[in-house]
N, C-alpha and C. Protein backbone atom coordinates (compact mmCIF):
# COMPACT_ATOMS: atom_id res chain seq x y z
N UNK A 1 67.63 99.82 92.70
CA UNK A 1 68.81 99.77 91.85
C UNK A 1 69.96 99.19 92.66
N UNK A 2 70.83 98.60 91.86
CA UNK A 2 71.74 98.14 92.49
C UNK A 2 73.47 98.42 92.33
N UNK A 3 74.45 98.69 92.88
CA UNK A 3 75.47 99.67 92.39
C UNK A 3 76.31 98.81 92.43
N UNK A 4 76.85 99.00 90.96
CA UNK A 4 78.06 98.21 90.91
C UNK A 4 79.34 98.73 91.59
N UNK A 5 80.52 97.92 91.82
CA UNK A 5 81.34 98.64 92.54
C UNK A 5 82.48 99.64 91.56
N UNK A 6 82.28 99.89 90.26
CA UNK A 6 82.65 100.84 90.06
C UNK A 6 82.30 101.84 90.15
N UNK A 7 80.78 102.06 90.18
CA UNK A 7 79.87 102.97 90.69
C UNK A 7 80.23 104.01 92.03
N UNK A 8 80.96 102.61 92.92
CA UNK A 8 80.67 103.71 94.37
C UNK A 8 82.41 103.77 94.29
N UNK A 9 83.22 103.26 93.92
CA UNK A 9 84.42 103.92 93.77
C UNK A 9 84.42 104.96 93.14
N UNK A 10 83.60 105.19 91.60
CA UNK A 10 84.01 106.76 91.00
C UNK A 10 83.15 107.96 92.20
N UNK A 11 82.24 107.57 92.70
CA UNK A 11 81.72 108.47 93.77
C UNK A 11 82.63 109.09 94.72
N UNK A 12 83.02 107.59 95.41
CA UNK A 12 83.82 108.17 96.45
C UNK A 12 85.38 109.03 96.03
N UNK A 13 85.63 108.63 94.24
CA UNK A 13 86.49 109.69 94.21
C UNK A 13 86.08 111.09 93.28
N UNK A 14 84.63 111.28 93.38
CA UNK A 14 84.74 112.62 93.09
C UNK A 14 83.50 113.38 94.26
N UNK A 15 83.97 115.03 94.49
CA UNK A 15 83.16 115.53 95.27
C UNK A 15 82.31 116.29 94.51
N UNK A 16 81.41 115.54 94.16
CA UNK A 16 79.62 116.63 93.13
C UNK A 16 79.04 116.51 93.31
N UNK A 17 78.41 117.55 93.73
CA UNK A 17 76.83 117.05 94.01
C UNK A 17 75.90 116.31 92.98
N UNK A 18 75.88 116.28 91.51
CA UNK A 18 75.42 114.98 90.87
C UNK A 18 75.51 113.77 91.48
N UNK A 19 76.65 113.64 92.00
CA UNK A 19 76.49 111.82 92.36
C UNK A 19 75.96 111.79 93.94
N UNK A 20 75.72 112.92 94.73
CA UNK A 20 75.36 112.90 95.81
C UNK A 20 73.92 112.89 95.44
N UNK A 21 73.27 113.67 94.51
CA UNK A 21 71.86 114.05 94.21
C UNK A 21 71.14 112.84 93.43
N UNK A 22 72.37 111.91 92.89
CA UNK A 22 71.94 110.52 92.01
C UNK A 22 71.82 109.57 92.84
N UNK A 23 72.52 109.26 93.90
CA UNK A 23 72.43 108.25 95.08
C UNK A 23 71.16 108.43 95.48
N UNK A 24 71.08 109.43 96.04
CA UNK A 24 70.32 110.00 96.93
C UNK A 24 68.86 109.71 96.05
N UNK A 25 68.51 110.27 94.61
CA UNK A 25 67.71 110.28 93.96
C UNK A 25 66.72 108.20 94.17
N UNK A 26 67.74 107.49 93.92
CA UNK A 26 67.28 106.03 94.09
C UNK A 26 67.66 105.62 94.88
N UNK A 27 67.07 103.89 95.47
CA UNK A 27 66.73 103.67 96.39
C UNK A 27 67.70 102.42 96.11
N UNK A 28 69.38 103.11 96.19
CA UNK A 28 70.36 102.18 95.78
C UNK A 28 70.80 101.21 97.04
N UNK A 29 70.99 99.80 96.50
CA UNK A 29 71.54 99.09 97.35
C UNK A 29 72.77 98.49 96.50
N UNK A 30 73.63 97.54 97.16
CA UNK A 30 75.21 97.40 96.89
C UNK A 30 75.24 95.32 97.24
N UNK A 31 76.06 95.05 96.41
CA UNK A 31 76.19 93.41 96.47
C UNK A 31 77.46 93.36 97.91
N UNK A 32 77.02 92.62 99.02
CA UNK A 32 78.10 92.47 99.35
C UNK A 32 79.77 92.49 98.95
N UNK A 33 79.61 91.66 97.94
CA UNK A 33 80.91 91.65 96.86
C UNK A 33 81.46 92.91 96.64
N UNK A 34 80.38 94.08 96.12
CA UNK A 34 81.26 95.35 95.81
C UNK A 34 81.79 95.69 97.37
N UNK A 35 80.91 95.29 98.49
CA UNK A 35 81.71 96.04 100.16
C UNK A 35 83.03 95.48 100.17
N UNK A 36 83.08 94.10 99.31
CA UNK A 36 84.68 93.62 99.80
C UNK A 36 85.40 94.20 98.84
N UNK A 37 85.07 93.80 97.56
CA UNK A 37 85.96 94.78 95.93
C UNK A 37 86.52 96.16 96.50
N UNK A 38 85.56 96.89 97.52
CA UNK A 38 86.03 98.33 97.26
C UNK A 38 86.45 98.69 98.89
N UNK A 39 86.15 98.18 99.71
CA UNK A 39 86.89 98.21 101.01
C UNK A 39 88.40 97.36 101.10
N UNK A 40 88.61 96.16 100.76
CA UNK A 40 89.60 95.25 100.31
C UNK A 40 90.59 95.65 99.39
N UNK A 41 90.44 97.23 99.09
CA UNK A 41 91.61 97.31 97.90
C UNK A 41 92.68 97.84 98.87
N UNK A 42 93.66 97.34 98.74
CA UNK A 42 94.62 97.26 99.40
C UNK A 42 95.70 98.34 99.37
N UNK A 43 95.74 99.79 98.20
CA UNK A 43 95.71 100.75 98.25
C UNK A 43 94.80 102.22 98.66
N UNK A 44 93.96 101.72 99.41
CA UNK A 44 93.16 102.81 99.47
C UNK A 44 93.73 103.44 101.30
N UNK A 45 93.88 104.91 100.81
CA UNK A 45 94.29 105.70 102.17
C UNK A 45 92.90 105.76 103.12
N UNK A 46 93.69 106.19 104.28
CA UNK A 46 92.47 105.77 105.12
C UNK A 46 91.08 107.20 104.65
N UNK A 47 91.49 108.16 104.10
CA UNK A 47 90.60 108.89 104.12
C UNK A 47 89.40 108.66 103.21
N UNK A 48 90.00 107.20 101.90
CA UNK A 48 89.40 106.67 100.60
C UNK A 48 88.36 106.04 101.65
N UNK A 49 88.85 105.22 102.33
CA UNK A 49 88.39 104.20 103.24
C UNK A 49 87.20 104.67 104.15
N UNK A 50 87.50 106.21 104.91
CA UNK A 50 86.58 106.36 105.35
C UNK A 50 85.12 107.05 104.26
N UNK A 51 85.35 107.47 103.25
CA UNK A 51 84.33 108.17 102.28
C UNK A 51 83.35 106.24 102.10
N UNK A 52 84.53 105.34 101.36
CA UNK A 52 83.71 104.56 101.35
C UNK A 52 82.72 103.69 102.04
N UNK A 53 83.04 104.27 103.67
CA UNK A 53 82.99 103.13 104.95
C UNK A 53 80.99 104.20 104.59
N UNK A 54 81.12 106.02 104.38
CA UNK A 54 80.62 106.39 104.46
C UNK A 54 79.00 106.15 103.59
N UNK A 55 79.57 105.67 102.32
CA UNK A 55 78.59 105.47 101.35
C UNK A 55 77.82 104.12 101.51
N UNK A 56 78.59 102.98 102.17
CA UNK A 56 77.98 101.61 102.20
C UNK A 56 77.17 102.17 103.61
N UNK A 57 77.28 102.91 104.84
CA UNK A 57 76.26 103.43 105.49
C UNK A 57 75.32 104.07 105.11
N UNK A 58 75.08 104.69 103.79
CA UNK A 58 73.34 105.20 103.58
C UNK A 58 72.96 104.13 102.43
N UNK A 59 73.81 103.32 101.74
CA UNK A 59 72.46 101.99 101.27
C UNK A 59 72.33 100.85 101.59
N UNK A 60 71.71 100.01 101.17
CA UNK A 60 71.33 98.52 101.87
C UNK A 60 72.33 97.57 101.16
N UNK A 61 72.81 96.77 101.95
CA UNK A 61 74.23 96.04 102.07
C UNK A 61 73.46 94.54 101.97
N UNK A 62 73.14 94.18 100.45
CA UNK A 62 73.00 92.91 99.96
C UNK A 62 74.03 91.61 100.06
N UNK A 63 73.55 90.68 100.56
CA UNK A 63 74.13 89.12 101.17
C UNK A 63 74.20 88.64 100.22
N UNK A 64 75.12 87.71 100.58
CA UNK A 64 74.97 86.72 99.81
C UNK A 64 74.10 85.31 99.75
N UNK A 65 72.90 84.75 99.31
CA UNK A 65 72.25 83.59 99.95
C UNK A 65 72.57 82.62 98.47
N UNK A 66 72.09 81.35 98.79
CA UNK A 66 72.30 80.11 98.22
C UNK A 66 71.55 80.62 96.64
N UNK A 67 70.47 81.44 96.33
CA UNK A 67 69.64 81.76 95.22
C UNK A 67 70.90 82.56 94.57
N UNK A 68 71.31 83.40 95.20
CA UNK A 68 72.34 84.26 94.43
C UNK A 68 73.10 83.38 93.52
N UNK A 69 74.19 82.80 94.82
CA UNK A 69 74.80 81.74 94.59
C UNK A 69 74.43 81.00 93.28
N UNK A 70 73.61 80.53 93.11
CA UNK A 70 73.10 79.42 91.89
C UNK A 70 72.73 79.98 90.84
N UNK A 71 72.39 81.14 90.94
CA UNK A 71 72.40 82.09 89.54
C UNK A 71 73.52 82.44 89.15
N UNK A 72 74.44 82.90 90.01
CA UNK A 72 75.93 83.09 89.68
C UNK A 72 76.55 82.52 88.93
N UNK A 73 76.34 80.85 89.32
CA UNK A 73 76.98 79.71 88.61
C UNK A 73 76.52 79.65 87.49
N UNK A 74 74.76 79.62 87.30
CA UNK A 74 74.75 79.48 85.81
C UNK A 74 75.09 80.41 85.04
N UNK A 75 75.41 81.59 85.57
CA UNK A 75 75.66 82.77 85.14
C UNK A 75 77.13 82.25 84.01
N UNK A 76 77.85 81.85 85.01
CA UNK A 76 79.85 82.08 84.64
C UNK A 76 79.36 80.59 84.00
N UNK A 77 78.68 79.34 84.00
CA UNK A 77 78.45 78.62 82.95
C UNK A 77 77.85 79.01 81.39
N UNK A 78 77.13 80.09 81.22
CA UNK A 78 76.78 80.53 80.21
C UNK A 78 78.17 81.15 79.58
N UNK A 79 78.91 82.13 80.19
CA UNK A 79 79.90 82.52 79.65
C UNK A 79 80.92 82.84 80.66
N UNK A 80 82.31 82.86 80.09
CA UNK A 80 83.27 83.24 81.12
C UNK A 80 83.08 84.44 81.67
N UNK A 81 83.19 84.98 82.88
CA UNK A 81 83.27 85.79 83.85
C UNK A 81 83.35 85.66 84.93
N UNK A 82 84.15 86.58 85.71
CA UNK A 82 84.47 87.53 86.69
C UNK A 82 83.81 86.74 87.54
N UNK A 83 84.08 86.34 89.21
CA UNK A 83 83.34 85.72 90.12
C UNK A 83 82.51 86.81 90.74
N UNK A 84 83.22 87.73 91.24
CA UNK A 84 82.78 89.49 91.27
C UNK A 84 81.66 89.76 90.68
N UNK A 85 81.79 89.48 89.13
CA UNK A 85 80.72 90.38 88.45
C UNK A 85 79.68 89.62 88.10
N UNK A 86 79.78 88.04 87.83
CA UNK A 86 78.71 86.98 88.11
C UNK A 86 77.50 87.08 89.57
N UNK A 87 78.52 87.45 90.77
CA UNK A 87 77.54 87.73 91.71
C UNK A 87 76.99 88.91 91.48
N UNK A 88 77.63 89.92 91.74
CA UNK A 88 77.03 91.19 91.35
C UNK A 88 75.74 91.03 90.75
N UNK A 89 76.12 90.64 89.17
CA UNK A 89 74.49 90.33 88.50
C UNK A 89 73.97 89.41 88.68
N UNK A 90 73.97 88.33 89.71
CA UNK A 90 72.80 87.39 90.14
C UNK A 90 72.31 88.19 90.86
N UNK A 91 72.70 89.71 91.43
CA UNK A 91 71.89 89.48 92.96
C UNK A 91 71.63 90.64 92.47
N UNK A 92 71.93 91.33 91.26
CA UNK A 92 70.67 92.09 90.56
C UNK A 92 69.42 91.74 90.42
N UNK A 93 69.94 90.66 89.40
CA UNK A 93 68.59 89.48 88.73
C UNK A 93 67.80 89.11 89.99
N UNK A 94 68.34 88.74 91.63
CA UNK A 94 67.44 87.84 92.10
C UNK A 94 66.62 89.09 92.60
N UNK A 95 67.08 90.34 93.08
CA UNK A 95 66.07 91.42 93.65
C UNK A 95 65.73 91.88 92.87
N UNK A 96 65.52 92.22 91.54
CA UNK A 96 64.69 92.57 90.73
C UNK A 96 65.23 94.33 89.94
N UNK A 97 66.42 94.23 90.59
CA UNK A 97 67.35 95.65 90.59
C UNK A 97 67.61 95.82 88.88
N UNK A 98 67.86 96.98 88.98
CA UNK A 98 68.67 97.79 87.52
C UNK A 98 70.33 97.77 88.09
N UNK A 99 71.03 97.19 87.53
CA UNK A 99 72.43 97.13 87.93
C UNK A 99 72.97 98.47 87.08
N UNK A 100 73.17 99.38 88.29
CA UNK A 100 73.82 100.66 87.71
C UNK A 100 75.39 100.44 87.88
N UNK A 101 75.92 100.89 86.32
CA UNK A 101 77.26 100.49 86.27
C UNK A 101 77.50 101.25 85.26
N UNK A 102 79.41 101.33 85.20
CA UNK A 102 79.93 102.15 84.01
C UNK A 102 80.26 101.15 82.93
N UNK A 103 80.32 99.99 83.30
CA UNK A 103 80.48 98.39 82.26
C UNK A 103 79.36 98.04 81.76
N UNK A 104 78.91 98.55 81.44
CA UNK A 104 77.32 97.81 80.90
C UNK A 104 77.73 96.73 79.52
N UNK A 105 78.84 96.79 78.71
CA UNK A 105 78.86 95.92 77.83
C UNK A 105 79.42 94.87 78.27
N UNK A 106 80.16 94.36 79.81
CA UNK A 106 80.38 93.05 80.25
C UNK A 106 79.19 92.62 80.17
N UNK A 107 77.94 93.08 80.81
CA UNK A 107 76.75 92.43 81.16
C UNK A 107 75.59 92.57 80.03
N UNK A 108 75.59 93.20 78.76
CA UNK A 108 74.57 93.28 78.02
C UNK A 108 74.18 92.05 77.59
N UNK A 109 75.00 90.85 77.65
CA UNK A 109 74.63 89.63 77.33
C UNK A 109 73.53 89.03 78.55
N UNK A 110 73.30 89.33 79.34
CA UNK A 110 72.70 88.30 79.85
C UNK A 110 70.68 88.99 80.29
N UNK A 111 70.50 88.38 80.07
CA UNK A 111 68.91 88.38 79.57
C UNK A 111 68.49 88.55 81.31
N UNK A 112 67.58 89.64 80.57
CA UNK A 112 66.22 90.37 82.31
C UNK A 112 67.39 90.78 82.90
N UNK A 113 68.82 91.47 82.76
CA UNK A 113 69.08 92.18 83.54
C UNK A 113 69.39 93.55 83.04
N UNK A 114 68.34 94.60 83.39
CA UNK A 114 68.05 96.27 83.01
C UNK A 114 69.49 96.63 83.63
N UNK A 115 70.41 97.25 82.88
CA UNK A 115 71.42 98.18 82.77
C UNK A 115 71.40 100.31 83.06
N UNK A 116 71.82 100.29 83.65
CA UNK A 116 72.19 101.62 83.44
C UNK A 116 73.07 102.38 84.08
N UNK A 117 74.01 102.95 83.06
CA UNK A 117 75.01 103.75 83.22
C UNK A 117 74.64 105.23 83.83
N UNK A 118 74.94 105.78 84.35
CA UNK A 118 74.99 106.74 85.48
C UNK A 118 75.29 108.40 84.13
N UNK A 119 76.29 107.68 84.33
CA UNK A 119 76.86 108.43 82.90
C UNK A 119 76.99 109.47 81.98
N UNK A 120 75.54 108.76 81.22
CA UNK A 120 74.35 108.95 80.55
C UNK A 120 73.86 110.14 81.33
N UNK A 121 73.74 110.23 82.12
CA UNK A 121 72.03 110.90 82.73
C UNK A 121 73.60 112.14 83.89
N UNK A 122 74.30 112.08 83.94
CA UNK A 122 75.15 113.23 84.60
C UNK A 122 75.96 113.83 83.64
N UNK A 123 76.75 113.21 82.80
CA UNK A 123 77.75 113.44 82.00
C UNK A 123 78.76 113.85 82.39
């Protein structure tokens, strides 16, 4: 699965064990893009900073390569979007991931990429 970066922001701002027991449960990895989206926000105190420094240390920290890249593009050529959220879901699509997210209706348009809201399944 792959976590969108709203995903690991609502984490890092709540302390439950649901989202510790939901991480933990799959074998989540993160788009580069969300490490910059959610380290790069330019309000976050250092203690935000360190929870998040904490969470991109237990999953796998997805690159960016030229395949991403070119899915991306046809991605934001099919329809307008987000440079952010174009990569994000190429590099769902190219690893074969479920893009877990609380936006699932930005992305319900685009075909072979499995959605799921967190959400749902914690409440």
């Amino acid at each position: 699965m792959l976590a969108d970066s709203n995903i690991i922001i609502y984490a890092a701002q709540r302390d439950d064990l649901d989202w510790r027991q939901f991480f933990g449960e799959y074998e989540l990895a993160a788009s580069i893009v969300s490490y910059i989206e959610t380290l790069g926000y330019q309000n976050l105190s250092e203690e935000e900073y360190l929870i998040l420094e904490t969470i991109f240390q237990d999953i796998e920290l997805l690159q960016l390569t030229p395949e991403i890249a070119d899915r991306a593009i046809e991605l934001r050529q099919q329809r307008r979007m987000g440079l952010g959220d174009a990569v994000i879901a190429a590099t769902a699509l190219v690893h074969d991931r479920t893009l877990v997210t609380r936006n699932t209706r930005d992305f319900r348009w685009i075909v072979n990429l499995r959605l799921l809201d967190p959400m749902e399944q914690l409440g």
